[in-house]
C-alpha atoms as a PDB file:
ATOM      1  CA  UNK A   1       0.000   0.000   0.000  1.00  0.00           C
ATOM      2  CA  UNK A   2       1.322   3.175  -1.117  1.00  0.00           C
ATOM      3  CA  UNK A   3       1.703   5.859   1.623  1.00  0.00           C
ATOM      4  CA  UNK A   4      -0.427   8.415  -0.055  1.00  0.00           C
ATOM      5  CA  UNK A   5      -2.916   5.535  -0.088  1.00  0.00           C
ATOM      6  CA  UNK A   6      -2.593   5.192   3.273  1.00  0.00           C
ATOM      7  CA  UNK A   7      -3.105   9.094   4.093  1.00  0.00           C
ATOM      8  CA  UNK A   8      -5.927   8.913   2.207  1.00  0.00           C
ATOM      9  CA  UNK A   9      -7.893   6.325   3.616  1.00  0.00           C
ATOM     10  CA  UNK A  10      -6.907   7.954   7.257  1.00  0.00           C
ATOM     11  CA  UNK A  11      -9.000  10.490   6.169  1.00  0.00           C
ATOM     12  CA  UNK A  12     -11.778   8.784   5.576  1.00  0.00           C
ATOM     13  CA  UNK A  13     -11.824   6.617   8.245  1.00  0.00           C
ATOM     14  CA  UNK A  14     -11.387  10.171  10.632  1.00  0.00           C
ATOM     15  CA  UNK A  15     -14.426  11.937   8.276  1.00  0.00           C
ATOM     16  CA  UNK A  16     -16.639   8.905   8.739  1.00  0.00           C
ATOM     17  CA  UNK A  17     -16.574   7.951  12.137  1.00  0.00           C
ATOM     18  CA  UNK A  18     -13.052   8.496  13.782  1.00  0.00           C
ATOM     19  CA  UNK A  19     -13.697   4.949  14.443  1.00  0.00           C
ATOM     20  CA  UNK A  20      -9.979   2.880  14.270  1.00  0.00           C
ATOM     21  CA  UNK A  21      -8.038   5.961  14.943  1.00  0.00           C
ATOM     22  CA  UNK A  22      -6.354   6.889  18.157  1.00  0.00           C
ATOM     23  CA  UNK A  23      -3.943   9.974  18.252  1.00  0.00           C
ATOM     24  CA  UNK A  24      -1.616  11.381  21.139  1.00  0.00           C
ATOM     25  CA  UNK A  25       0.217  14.388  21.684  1.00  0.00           C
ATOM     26  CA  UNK A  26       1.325  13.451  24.935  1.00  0.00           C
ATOM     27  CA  UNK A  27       5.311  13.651  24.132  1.00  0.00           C
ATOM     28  CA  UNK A  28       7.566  11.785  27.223  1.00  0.00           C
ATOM     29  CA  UNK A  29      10.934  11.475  26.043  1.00  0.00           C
ATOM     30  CA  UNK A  30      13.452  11.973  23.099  1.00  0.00           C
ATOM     31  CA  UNK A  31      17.099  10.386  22.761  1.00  0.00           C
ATOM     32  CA  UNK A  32      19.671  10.796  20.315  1.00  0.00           C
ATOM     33  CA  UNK A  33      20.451   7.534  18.876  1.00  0.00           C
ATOM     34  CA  UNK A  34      23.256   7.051  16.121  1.00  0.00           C
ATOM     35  CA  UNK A  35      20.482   6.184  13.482  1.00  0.00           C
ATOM     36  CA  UNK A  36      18.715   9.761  14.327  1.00  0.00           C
ATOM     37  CA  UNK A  37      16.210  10.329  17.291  1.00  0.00           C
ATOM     38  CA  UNK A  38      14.119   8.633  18.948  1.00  0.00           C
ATOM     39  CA  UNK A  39      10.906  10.198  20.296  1.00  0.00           C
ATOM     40  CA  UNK A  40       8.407   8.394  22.956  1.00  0.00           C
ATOM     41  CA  UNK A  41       4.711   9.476  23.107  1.00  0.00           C
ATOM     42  CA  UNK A  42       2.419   8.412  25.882  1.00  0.00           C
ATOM     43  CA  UNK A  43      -0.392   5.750  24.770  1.00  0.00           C
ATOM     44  CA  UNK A  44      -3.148   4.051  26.308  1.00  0.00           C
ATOM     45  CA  UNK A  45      -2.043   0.350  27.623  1.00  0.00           C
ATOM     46  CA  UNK A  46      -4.116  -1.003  25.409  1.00  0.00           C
ATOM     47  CA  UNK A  47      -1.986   0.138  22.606  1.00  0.00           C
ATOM     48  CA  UNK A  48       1.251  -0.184  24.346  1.00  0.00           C
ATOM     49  CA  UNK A  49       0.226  -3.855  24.243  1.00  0.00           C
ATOM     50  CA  UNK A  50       0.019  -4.403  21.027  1.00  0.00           C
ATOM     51  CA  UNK A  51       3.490  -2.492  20.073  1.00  0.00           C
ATOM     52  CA  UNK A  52       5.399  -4.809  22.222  1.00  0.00           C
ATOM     53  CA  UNK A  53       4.217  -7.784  19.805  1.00  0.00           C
ATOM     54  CA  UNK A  54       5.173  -5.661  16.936  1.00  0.00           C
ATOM     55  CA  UNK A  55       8.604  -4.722  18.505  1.00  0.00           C
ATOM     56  CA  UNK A  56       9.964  -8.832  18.103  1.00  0.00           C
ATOM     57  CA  UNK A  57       8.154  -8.893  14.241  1.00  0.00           C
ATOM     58  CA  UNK A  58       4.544  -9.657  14.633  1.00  0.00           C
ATOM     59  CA  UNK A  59       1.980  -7.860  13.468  1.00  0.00           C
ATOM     60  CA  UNK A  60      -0.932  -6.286  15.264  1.00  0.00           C
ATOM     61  CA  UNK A  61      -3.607  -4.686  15.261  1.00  0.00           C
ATOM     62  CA  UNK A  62      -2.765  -1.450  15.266  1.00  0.00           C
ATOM     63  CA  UNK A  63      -0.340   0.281  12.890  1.00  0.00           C
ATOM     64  CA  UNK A  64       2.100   2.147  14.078  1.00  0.00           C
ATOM     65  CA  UNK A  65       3.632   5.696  12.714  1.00  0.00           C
ATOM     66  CA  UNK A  66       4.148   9.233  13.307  1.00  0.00           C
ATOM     67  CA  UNK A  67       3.640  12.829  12.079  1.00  0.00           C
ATOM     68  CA  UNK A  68       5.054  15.999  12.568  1.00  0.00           C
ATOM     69  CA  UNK A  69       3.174  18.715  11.209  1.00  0.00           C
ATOM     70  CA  UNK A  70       4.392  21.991  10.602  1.00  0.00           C
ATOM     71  CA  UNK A  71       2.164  24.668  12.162  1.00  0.00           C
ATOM     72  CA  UNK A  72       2.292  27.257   9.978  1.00  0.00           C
ATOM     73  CA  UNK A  73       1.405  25.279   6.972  1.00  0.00           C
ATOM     74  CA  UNK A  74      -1.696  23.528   8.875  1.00  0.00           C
ATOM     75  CA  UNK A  75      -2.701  27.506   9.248  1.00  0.00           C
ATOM     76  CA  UNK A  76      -3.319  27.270   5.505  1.00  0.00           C
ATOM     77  CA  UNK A  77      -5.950  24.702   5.617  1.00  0.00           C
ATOM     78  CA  UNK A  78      -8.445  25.985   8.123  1.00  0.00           C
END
Protein backbone atom coordinates (compact mmCIF):
# COMPACT_ATOMS: atom_id res chain seq x y z
CA UNK A 1 0.00 0.00 0.00
CA UNK A 2 1.32 3.18 -1.12
CA UNK A 3 1.70 5.86 1.62
CA UNK A 4 -0.43 8.42 -0.05
CA UNK A 5 -2.92 5.53 -0.09
CA UNK A 6 -2.59 5.19 3.27
CA UNK A 7 -3.11 9.09 4.09
CA UNK A 8 -5.93 8.91 2.21
CA UNK A 9 -7.89 6.33 3.62
CA UNK A 10 -6.91 7.95 7.26
CA UNK A 11 -9.00 10.49 6.17
CA UNK A 12 -11.78 8.78 5.58
CA UNK A 13 -11.82 6.62 8.24
CA UNK A 14 -11.39 10.17 10.63
CA UNK A 15 -14.43 11.94 8.28
CA UNK A 16 -16.64 8.91 8.74
CA UNK A 17 -16.57 7.95 12.14
CA UNK A 18 -13.05 8.50 13.78
CA UNK A 19 -13.70 4.95 14.44
CA UNK A 20 -9.98 2.88 14.27
CA UNK A 21 -8.04 5.96 14.94
CA UNK A 22 -6.35 6.89 18.16
CA UNK A 23 -3.94 9.97 18.25
CA UNK A 24 -1.62 11.38 21.14
CA UNK A 25 0.22 14.39 21.68
CA UNK A 26 1.32 13.45 24.93
CA UNK A 27 5.31 13.65 24.13
CA UNK A 28 7.57 11.79 27.22
CA UNK A 29 10.93 11.48 26.04
CA UNK A 30 13.45 11.97 23.10
CA UNK A 31 17.10 10.39 22.76
CA UNK A 32 19.67 10.80 20.31
CA UNK A 33 20.45 7.53 18.88
CA UNK A 34 23.26 7.05 16.12
CA UNK A 35 20.48 6.18 13.48
CA UNK A 36 18.71 9.76 14.33
CA UNK A 37 16.21 10.33 17.29
CA UNK A 38 14.12 8.63 18.95
CA UNK A 39 10.91 10.20 20.30
CA UNK A 40 8.41 8.39 22.96
CA UNK A 41 4.71 9.48 23.11
CA UNK A 42 2.42 8.41 25.88
CA UNK A 43 -0.39 5.75 24.77
CA UNK A 44 -3.15 4.05 26.31
CA UNK A 45 -2.04 0.35 27.62
CA UNK A 46 -4.12 -1.00 25.41
CA UNK A 47 -1.99 0.14 22.61
CA UNK A 48 1.25 -0.18 24.35
CA UNK A 49 0.23 -3.86 24.24
CA UNK A 50 0.02 -4.40 21.03
CA UNK A 51 3.49 -2.49 20.07
CA UNK A 52 5.40 -4.81 22.22
CA UNK A 53 4.22 -7.78 19.80
CA UNK A 54 5.17 -5.66 16.94
CA UNK A 55 8.60 -4.72 18.51
CA UNK A 56 9.96 -8.83 18.10
CA UNK A 57 8.15 -8.89 14.24
CA UNK A 58 4.54 -9.66 14.63
CA UNK A 59 1.98 -7.86 13.47
CA UNK A 60 -0.93 -6.29 15.26
CA UNK A 61 -3.61 -4.69 15.26
CA UNK A 62 -2.76 -1.45 15.27
CA UNK A 63 -0.34 0.28 12.89
CA UNK A 64 2.10 2.15 14.08
CA UNK A 65 3.63 5.70 12.71
CA UNK A 66 4.15 9.23 13.31
CA UNK A 67 3.64 12.83 12.08
CA UNK A 68 5.05 16.00 12.57
CA UNK A 69 3.17 18.71 11.21
CA UNK A 70 4.39 21.99 10.60
CA UNK A 71 2.16 24.67 12.16
CA UNK A 72 2.29 27.26 9.98
CA UNK A 73 1.40 25.28 6.97
CA UNK A 74 -1.70 23.53 8.87
CA UNK A 75 -2.70 27.51 9.25
CA UNK A 76 -3.32 27.27 5.51
CA UNK A 77 -5.95 24.70 5.62
CA UNK A 78 -8.44 25.98 8.12
Amino acid sequence: MKRNDILTRIKMMAEDNNQGLIMTTNLVDIRNDPRGSIVGFGVERKLSDDIEIQLIGLPGKYMCCAFFIDREELKNYK
